[in-house]
N, C-alpha and C. Protein backbone atom coordinates (compact mmCIF):
# COMPACT_ATOMS: atom_id res chain seq x y z
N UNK A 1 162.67 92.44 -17.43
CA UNK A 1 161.54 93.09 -16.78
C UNK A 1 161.27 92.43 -15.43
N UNK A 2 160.99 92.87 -14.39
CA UNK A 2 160.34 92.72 -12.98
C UNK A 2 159.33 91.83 -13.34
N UNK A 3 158.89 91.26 -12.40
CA UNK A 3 158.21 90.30 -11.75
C UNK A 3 156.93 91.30 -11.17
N UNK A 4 155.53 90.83 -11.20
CA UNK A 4 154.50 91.44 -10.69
C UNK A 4 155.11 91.53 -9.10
N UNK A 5 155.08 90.73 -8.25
CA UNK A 5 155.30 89.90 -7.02
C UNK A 5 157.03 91.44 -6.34
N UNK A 6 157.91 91.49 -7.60
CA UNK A 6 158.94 92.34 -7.17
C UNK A 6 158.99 93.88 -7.40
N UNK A 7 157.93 93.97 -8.27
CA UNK A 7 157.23 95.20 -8.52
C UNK A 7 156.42 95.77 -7.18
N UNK A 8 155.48 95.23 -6.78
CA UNK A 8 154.63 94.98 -5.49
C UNK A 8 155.64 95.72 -4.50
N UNK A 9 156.85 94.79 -4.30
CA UNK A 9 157.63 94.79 -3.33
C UNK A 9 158.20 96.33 -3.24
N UNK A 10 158.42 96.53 -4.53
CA UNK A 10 159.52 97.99 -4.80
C UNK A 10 157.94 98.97 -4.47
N UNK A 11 156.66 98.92 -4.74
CA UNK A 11 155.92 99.94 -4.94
C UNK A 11 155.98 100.18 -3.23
N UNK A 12 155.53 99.02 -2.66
CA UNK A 12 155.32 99.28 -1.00
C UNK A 12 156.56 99.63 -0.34
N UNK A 13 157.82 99.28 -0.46
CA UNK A 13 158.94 99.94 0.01
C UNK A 13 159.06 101.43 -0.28
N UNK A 14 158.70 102.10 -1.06
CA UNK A 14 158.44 103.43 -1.57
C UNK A 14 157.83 104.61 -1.06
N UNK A 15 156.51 103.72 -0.92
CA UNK A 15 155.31 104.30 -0.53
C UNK A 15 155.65 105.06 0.44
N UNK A 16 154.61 106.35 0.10
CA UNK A 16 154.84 107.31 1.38
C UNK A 16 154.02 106.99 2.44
N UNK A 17 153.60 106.09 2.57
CA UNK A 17 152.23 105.31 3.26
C UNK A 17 153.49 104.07 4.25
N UNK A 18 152.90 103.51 5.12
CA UNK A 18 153.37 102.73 5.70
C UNK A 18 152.92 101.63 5.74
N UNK A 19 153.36 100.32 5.42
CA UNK A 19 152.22 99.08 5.54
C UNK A 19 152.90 97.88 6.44
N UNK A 20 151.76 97.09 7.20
CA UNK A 20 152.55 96.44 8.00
C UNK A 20 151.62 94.58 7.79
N UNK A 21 151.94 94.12 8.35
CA UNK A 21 151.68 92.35 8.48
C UNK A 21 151.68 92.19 10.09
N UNK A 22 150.57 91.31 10.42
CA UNK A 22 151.13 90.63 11.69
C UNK A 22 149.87 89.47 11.29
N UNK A 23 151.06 88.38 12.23
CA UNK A 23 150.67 86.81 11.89
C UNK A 23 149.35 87.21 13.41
N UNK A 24 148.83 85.50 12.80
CA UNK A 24 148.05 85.22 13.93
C UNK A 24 148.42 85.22 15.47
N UNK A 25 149.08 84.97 15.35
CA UNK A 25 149.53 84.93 17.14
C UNK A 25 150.20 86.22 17.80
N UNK A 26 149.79 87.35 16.95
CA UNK A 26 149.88 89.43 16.89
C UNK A 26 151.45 89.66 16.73
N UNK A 27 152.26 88.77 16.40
CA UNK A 27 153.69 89.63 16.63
C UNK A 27 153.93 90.05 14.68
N UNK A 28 154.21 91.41 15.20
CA UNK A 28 154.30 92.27 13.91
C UNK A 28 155.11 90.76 13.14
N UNK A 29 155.23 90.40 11.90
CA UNK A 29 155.56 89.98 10.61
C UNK A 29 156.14 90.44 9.67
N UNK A 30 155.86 91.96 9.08
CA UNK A 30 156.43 92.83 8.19
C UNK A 30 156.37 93.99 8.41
N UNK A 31 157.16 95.20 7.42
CA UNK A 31 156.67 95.76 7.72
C UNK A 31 157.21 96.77 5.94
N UNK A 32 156.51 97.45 5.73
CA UNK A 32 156.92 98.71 4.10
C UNK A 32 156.64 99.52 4.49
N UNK A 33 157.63 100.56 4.16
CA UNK A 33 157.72 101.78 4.49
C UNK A 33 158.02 102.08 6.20
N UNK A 34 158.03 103.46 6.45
CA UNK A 34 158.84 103.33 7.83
C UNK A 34 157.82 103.25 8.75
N UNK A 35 157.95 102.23 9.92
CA UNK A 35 157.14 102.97 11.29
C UNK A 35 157.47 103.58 12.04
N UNK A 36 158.29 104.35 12.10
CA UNK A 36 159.10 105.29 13.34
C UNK A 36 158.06 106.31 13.48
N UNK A 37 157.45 107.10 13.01
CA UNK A 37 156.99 107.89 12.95
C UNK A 37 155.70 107.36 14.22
N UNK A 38 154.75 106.75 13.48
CA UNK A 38 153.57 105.85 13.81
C UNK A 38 153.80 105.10 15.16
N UNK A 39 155.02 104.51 15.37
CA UNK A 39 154.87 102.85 16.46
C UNK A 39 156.12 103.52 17.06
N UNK A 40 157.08 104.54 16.67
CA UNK A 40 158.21 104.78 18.21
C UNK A 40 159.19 104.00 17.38
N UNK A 41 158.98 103.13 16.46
CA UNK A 41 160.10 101.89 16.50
C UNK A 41 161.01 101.79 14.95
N UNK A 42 161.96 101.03 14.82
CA UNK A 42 162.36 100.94 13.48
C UNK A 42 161.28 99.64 12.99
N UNK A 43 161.58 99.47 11.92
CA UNK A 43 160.99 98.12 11.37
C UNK A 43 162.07 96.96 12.01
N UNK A 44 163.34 96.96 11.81
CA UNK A 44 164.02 96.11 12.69
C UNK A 44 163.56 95.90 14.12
N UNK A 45 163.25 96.56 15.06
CA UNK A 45 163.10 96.98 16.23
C UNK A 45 161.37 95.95 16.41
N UNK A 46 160.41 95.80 15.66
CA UNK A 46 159.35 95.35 15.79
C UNK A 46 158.77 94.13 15.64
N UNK A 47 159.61 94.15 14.00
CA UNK A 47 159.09 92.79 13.16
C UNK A 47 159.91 91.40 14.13
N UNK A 48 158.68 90.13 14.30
CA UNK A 48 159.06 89.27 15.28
C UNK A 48 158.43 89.35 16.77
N UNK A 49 158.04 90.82 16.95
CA UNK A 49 157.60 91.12 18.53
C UNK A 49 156.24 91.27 17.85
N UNK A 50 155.51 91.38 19.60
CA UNK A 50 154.57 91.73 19.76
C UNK A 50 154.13 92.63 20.56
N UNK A 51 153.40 93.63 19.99
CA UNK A 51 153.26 94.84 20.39
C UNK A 51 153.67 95.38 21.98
N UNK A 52 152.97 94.18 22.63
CA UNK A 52 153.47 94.23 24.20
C UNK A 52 154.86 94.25 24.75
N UNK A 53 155.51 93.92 24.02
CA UNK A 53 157.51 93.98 24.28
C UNK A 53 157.69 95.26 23.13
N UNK A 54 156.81 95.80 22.60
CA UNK A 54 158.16 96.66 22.15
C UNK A 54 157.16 98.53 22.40
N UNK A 55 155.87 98.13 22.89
CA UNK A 55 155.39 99.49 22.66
C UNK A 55 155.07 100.03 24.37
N UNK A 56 154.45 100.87 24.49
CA UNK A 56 153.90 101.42 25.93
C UNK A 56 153.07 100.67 26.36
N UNK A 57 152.34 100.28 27.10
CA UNK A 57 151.36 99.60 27.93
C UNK A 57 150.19 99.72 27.08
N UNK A 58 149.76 101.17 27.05
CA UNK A 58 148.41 101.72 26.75
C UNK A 58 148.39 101.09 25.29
N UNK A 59 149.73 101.85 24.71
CA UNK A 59 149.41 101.89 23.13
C UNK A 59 149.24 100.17 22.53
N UNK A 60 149.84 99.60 23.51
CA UNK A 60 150.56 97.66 23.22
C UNK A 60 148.93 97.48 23.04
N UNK A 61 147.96 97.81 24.52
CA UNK A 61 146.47 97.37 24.89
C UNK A 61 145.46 97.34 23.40
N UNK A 62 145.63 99.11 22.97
CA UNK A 62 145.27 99.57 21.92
C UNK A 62 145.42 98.75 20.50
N UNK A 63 147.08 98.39 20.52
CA UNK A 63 147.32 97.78 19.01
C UNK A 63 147.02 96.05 19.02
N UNK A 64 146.64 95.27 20.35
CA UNK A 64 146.75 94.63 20.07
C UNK A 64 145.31 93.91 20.21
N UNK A 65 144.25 94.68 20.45
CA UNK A 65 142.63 94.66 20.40
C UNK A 65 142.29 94.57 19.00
N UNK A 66 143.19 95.86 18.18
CA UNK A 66 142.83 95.95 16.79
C UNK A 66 143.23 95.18 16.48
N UNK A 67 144.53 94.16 16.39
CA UNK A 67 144.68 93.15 15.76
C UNK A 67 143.62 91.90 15.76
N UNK A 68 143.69 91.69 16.97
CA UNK A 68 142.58 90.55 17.34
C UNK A 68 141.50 91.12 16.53
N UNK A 69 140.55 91.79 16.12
CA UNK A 69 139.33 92.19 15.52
C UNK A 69 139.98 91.76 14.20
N UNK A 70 141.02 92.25 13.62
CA UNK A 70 141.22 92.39 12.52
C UNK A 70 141.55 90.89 11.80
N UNK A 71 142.07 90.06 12.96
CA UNK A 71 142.09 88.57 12.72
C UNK A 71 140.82 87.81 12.74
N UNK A 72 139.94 88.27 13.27
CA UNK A 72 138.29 87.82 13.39
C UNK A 72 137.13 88.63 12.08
N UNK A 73 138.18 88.85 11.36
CA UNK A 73 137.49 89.11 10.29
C UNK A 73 137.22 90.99 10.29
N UNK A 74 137.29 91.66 11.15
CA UNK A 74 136.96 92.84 11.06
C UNK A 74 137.57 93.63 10.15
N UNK A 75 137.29 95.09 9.83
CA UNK A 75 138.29 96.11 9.18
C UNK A 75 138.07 97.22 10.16
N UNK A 76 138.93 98.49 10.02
CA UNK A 76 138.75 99.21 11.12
C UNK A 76 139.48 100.52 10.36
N UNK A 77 139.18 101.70 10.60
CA UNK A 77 139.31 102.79 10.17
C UNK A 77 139.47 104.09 11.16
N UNK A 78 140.76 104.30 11.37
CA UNK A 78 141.19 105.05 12.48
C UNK A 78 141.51 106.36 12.32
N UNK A 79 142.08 107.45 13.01
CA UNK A 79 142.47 108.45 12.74
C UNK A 79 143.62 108.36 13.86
N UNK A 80 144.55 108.68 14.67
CA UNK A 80 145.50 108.43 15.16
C UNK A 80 146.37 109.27 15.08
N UNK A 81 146.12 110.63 16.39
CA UNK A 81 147.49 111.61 16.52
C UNK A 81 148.54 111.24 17.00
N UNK A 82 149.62 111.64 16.88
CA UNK A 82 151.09 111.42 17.02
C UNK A 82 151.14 113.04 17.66
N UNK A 83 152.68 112.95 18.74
CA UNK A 83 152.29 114.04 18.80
C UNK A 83 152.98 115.16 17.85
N UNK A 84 154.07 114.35 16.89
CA UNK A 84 154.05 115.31 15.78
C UNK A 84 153.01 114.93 14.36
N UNK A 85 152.16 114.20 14.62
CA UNK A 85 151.20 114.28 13.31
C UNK A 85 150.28 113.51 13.45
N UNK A 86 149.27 113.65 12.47
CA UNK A 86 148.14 113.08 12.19
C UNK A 86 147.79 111.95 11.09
N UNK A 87 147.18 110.59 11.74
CA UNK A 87 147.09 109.37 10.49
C UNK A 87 146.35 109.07 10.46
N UNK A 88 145.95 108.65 9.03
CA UNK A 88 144.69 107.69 8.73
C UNK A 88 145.32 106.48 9.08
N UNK A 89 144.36 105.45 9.67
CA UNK A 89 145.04 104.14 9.61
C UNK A 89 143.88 102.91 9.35
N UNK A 90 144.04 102.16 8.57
CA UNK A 90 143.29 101.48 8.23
C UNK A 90 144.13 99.83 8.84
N UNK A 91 143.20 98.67 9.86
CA UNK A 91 143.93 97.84 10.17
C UNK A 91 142.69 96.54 9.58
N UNK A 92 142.84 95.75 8.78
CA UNK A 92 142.26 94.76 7.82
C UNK A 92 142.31 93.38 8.36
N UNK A 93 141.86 92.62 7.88
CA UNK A 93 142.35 90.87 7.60
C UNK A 93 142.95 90.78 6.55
N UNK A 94 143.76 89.92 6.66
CA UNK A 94 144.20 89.15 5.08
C UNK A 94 144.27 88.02 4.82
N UNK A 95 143.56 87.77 3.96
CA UNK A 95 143.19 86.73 3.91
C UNK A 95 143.88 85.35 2.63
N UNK A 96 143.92 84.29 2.88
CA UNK A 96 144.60 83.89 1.94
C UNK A 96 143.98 82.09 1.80
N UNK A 97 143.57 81.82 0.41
CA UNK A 97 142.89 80.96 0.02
C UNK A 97 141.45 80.66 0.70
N UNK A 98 140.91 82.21 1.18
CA UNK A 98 139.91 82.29 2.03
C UNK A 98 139.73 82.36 3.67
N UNK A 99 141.30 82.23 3.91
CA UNK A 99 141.42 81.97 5.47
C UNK A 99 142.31 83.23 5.88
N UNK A 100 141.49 83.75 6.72
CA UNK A 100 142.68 84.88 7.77
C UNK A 100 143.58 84.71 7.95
N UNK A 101 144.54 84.72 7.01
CA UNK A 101 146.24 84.39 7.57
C UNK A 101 147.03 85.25 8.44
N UNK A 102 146.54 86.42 8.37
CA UNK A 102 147.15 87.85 8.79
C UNK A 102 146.12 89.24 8.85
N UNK A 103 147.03 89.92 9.79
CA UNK A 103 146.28 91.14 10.13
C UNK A 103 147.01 92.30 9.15
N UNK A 104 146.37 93.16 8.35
CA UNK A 104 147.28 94.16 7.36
C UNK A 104 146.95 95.50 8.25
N UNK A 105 147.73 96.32 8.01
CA UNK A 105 147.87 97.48 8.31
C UNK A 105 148.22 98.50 7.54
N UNK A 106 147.76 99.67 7.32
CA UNK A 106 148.51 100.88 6.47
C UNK A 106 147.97 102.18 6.91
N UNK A 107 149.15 103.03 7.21
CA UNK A 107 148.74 104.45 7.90
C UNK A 107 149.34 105.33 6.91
N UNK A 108 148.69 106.46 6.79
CA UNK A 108 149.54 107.62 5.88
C UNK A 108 149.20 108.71 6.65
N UNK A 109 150.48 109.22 6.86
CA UNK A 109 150.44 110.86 7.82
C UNK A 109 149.48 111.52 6.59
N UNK A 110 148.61 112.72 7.39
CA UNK A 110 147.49 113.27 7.14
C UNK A 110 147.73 114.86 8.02
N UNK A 111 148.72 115.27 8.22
CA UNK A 111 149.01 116.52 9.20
C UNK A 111 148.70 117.40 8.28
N UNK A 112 148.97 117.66 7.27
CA UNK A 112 148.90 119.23 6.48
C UNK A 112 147.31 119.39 6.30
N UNK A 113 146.36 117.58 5.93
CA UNK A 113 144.92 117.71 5.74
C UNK A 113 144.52 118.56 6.87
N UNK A 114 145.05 117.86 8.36
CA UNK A 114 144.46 118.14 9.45
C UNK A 114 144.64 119.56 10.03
N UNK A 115 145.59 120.25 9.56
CA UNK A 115 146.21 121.44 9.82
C UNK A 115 145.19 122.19 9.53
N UNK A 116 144.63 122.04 7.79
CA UNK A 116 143.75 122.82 6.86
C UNK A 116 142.44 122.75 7.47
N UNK A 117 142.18 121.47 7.93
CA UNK A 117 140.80 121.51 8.67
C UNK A 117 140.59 121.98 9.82
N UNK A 118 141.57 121.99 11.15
CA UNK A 118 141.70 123.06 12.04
C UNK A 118 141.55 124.54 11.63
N UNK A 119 142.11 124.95 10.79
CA UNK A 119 142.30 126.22 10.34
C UNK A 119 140.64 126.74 9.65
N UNK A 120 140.06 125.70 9.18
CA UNK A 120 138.86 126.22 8.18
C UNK A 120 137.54 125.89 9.30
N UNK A 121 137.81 124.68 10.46
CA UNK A 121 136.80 125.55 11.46
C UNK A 121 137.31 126.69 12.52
N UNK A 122 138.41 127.10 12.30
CA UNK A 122 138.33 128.41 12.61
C UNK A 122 137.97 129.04 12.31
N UNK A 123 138.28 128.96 11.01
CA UNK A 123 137.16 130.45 10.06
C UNK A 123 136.10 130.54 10.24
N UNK A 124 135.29 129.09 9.88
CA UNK A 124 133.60 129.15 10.14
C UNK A 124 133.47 129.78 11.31
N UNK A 125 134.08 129.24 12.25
CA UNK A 125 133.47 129.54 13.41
C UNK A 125 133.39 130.87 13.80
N UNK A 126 134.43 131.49 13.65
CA UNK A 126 134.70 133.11 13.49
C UNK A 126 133.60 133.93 12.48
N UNK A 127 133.68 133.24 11.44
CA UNK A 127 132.33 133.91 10.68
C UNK A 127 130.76 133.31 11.48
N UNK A 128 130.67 132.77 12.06
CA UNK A 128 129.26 132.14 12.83
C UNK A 128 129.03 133.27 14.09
N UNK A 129 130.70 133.67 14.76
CA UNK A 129 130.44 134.39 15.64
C UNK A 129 130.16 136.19 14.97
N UNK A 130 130.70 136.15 13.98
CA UNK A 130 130.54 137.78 13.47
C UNK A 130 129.11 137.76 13.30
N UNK A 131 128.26 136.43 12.39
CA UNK A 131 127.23 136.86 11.93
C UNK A 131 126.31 136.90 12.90
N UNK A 132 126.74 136.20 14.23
CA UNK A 132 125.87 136.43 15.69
C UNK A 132 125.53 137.78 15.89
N UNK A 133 127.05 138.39 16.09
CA UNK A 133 127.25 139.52 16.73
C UNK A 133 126.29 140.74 15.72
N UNK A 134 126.23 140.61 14.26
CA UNK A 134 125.61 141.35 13.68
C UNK A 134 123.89 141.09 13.89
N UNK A 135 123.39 140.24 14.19
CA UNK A 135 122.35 139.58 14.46
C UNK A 135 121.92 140.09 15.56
N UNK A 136 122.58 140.71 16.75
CA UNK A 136 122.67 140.81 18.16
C UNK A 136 122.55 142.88 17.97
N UNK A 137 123.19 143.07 17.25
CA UNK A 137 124.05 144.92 16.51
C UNK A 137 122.24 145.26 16.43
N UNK A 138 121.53 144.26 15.47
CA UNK A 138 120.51 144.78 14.70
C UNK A 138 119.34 145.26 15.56
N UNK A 139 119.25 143.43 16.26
CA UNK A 139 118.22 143.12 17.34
C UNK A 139 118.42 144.38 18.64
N UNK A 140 119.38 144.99 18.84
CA UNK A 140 119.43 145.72 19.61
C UNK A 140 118.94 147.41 19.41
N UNK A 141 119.49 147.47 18.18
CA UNK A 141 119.33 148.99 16.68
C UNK A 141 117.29 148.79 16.91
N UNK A 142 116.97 147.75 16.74
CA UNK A 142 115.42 147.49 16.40
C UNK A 142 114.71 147.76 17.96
N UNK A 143 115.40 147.14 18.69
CA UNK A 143 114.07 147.57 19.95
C UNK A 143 114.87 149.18 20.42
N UNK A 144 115.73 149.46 20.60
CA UNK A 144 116.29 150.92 21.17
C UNK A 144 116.04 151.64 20.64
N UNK A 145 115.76 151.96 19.07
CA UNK A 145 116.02 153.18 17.99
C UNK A 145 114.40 153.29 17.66
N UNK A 146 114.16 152.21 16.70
CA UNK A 146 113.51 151.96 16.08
C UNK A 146 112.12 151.64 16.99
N UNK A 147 112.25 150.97 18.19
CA UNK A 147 111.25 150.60 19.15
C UNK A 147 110.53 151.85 20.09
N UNK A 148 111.37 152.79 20.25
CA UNK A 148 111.37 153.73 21.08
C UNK A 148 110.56 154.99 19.77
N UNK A 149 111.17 155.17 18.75
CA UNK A 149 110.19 155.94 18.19
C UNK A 149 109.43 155.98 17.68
N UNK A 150 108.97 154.37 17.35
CA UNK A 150 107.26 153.88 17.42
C UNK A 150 106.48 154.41 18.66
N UNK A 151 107.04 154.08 19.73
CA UNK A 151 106.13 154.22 21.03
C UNK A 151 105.90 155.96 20.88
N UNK A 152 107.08 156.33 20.35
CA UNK A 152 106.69 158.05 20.54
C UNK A 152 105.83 158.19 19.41
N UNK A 153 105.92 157.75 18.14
CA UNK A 153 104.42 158.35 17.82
C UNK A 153 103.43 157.50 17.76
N UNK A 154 103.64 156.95 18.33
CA UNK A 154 102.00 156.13 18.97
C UNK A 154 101.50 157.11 19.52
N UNK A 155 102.38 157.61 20.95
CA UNK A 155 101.85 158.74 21.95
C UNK A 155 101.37 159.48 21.36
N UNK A 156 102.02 160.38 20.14
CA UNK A 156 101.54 161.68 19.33
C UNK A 156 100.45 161.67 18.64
N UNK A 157 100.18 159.86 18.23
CA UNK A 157 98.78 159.83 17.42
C UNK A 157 97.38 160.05 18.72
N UNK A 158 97.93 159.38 19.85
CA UNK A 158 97.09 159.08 20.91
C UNK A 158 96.32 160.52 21.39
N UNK A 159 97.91 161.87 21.42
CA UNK A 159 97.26 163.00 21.47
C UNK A 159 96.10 163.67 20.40
């Protein structure tokens, strides 16, 4: 039988989720599951660097703020488009015998959620604009139709 510790290992290599490590001094450390998707990069391609040698300027600025927070104790809860998809990303401390040893990371593409939720404020919104427009149908039916042949027999009572 496996080992808790090699079990661990096989569950996060698996995972459809991505999880990553970076030491104190920000250069990625590990990494489970793929980052290509997420970071541009292989896991070969990362682990050892730091964000600034292996990513874009902007994105290096971006990943390596969150680390620092995440080494100062913070947690952080992201959303993060790609431009083929959408991630949750959660970037942590980790901590070990009470001390921040490392920054954790784990993103899971979220595109089909995000697809569904684009799609369902469309709908609302489309139903918000019909029920305007019927709102607008009525208000208009009420003073033209309905407004106009009050006033006429007002007149007729007046005669």
């Amino acid at each position: 039988m496996q080992d808790a510790g090699s079990l661990a290992e096989i569950f996060l290599h698996q995972s459809p989720a991505c999880q990553w490590m970076v030491s104190t001094d920000g250069a990625f450390a590990r990494f489970y599951g793929d980052p290509l998707p997420l970071f541009g990069r292989s896991a070969a391609q990362l682990v050892g660097r730091v964000p600034g040698d292996v990513l874009g300027p902007d994105e290096a600025t971006a990943w390596r703020g969150r680390f620092a927070r995440a080494l100062r104790g913070e947690m952080m809860l992201l959303r993060e488009r790609r431009t083929k998809g959408t991630w949750y990303v959660t970037v942590f401390p980790l901590r070990i015998e009470g001390k921040i040893q490392f920054a954790g990371g784990s993103a899971r593409e979220i595109t089909p959620w995000a697809v569904a939720e684009q799609e369902l404020r469309h709908t609302v919104l489309g139903a918000l604009k019909a029920q305007e427009f019927e709102r607008t149908m009525v208000s208009r039916f009420l003073h033209d139709s309905v407004g106009q042949n009050l006033t006429a027999l007002g007149l007729q009572l007046d005669l």
